[in-house]
N, C-alpha and C. Protein backbone atom coordinates (compact mmCIF):
# COMPACT_ATOMS: atom_id res chain seq x y z
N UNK A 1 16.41 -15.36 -11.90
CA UNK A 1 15.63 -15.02 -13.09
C UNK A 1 15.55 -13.50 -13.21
N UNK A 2 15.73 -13.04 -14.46
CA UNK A 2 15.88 -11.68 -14.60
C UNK A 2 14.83 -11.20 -15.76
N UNK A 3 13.21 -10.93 -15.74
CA UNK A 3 12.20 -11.35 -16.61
C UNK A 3 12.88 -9.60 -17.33
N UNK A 4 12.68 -9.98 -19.18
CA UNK A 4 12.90 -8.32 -19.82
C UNK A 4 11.64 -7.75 -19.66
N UNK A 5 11.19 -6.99 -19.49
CA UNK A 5 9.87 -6.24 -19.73
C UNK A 5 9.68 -5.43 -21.71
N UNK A 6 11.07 -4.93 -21.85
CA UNK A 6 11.26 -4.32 -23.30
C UNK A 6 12.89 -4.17 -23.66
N UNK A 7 12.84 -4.50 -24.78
CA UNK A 7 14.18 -3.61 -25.43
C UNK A 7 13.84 -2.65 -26.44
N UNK A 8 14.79 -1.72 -26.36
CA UNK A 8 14.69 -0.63 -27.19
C UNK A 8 15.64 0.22 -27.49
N UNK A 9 15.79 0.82 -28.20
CA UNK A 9 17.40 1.57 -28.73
C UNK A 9 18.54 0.90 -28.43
N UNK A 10 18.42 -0.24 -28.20
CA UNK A 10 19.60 -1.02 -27.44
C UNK A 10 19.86 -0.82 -26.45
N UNK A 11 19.10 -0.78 -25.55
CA UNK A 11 18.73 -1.26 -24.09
C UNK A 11 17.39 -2.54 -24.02
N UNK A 12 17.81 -2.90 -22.26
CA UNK A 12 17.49 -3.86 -22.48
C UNK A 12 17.25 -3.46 -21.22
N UNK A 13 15.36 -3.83 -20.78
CA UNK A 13 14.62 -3.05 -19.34
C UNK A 13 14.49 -4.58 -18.31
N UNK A 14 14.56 -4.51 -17.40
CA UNK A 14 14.82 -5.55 -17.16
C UNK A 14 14.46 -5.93 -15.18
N UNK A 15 13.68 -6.80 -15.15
CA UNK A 15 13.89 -6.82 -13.77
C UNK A 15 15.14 -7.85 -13.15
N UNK A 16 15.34 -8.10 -11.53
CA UNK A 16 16.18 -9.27 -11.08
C UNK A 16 14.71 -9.83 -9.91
N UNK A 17 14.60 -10.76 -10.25
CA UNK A 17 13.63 -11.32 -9.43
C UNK A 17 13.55 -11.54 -7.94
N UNK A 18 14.96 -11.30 -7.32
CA UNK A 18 15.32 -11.64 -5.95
C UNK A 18 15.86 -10.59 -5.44
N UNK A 19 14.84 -9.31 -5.66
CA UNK A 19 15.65 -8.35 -4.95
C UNK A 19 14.51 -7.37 -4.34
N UNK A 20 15.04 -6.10 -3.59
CA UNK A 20 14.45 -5.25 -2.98
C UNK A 20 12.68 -4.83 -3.57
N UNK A 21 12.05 -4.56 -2.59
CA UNK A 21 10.66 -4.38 -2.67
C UNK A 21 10.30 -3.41 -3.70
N UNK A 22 10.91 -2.19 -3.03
CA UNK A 22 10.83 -0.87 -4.16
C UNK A 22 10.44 -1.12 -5.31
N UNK A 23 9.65 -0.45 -6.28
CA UNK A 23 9.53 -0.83 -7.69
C UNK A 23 10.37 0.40 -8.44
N UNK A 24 11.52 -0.62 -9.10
CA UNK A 24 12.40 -0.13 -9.79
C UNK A 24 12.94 -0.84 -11.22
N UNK A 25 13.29 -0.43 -11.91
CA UNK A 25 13.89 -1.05 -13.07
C UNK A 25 15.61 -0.76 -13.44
N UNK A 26 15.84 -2.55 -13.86
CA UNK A 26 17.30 -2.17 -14.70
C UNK A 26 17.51 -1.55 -16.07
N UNK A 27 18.37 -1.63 -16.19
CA UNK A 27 18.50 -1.30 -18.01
C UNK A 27 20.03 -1.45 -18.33
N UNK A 28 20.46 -2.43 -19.09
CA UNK A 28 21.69 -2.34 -19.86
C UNK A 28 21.64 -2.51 -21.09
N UNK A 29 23.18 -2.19 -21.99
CA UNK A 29 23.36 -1.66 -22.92
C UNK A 29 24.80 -2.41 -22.77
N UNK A 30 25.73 -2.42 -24.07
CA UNK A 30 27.10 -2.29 -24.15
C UNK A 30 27.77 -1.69 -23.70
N UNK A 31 27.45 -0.51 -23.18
CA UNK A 31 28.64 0.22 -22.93
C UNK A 31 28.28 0.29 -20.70
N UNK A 32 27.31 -0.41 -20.79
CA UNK A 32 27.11 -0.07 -19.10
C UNK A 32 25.69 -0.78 -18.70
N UNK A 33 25.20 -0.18 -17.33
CA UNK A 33 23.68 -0.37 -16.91
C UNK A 33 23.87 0.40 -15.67
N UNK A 34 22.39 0.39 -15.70
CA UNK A 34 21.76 1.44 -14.50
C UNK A 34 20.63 1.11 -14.04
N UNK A 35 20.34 1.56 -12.88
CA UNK A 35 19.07 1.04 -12.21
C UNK A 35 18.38 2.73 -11.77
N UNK A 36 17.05 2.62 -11.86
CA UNK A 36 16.13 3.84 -11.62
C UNK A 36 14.45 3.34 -10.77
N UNK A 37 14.69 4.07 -9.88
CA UNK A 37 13.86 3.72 -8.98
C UNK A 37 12.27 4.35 -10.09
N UNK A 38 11.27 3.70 -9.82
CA UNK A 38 10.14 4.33 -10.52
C UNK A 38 9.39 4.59 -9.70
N UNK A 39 9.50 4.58 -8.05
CA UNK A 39 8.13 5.59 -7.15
C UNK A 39 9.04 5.54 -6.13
N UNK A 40 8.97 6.70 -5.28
CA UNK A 40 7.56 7.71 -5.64
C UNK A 40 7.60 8.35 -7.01
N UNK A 41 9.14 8.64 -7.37
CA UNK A 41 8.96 9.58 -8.85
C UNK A 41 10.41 8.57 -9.60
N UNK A 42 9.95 8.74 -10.75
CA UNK A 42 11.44 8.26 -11.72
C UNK A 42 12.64 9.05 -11.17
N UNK A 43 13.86 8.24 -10.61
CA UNK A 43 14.92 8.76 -10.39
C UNK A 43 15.72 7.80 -10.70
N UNK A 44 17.30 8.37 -10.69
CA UNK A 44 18.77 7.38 -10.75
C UNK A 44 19.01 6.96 -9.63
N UNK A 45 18.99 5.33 -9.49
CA UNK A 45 19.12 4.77 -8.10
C UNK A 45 20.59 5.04 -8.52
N UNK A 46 21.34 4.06 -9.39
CA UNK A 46 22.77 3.66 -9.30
C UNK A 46 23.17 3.82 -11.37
N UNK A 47 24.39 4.52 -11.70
CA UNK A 47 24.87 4.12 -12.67
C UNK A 47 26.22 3.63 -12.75
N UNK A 48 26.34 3.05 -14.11
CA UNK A 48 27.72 1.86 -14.24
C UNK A 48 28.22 2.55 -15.30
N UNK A 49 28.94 3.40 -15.83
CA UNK A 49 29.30 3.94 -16.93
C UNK A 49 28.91 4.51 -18.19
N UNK A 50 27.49 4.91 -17.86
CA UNK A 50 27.05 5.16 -18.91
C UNK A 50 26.55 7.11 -19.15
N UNK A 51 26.60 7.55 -20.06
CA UNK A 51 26.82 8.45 -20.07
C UNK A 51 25.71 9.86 -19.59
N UNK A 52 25.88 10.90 -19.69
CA UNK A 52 24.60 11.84 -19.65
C UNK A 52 23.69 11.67 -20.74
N UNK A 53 24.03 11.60 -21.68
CA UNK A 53 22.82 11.79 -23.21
C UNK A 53 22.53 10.20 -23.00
N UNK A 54 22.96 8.98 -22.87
CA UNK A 54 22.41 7.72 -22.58
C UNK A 54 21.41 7.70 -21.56
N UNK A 55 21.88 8.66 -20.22
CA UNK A 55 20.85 8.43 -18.99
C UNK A 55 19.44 9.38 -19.23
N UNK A 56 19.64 10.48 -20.15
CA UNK A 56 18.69 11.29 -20.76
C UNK A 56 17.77 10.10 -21.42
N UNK A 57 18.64 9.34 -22.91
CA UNK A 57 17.70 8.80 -23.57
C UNK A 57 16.62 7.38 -22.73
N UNK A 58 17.37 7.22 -22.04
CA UNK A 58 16.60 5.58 -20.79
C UNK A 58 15.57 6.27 -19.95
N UNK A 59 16.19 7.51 -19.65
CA UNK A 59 14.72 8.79 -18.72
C UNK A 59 13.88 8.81 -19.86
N UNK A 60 14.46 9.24 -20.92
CA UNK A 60 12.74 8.82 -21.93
C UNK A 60 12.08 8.36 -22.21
N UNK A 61 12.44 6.75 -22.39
CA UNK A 61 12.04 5.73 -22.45
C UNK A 61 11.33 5.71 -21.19
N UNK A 62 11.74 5.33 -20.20
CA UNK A 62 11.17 4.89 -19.09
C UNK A 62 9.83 5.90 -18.92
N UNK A 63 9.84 7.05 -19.10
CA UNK A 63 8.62 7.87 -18.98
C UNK A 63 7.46 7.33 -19.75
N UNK A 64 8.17 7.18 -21.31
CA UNK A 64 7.30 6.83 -22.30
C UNK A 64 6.55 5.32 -22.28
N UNK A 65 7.11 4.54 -21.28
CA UNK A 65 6.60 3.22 -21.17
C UNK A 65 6.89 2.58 -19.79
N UNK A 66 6.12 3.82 -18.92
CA UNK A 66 5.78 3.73 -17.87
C UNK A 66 4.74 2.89 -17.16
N UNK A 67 3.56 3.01 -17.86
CA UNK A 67 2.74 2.18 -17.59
C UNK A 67 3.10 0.73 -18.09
N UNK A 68 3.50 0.31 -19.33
CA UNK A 68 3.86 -1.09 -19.21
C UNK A 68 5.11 -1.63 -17.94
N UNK A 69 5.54 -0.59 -17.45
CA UNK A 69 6.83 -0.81 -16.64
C UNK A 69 6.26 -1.33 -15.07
N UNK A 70 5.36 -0.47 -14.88
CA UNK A 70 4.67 -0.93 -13.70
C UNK A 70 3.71 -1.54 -13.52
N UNK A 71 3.08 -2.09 -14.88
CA UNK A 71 2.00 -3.14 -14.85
C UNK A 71 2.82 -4.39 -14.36
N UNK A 72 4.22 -4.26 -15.44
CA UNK A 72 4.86 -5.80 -15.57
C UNK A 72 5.62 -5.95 -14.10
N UNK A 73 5.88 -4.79 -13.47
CA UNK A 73 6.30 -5.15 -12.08
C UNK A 73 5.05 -5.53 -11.19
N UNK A 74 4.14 -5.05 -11.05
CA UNK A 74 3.20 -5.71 -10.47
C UNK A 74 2.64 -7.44 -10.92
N UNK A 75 2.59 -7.61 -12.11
CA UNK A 75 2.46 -8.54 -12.54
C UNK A 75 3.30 -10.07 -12.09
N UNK A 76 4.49 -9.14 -11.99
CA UNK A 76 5.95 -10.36 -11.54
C UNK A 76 5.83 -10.37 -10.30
N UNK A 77 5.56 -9.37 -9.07
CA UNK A 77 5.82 -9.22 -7.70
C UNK A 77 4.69 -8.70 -7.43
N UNK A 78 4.07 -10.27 -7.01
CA UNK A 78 2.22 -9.65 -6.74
C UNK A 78 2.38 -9.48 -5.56
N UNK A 79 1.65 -8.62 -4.89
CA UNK A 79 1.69 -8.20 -3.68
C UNK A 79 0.25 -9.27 -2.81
């Protein structure tokens, strides 16, 4: 199970339910996906082809809807 949390500009935020502890988020698109760790600080875990001005615009996003990002991970992976 892979629950979305949001889409937006054509991405698509996304967790995988059976994976590492860390709280992190996916995100794909057509042209690729990427994963970004969200603590201790927003960073690029891993990208799949997608570009600089794409990984800029998903760093924005992700800033800008941060708090729903880590409510909904807590929410899914209760501790």
């Amino acid at each position: 199970m892979s629950p979305t949390v949001f889409r937006e500009r054509g991405y698509r935020f996304f967790f995988f339910s059976r994976e590492e502890t860390r709280m992190h988020v996916h995100v794909y698109c057509g042209d690729g996906e990427v994963k970004y760790w969200l603590e201790p600080e927003i960073e690029l875990a891993r990208n799949h082809h997608l570009s600089r001005v794409q990984l800029r615009q998903i760093e924005q996003l992700i800033e800008e809807h941060y708090d729903e990002l880590t409510d909904a991970w807590r929410e899914h992976f209760p501790t």
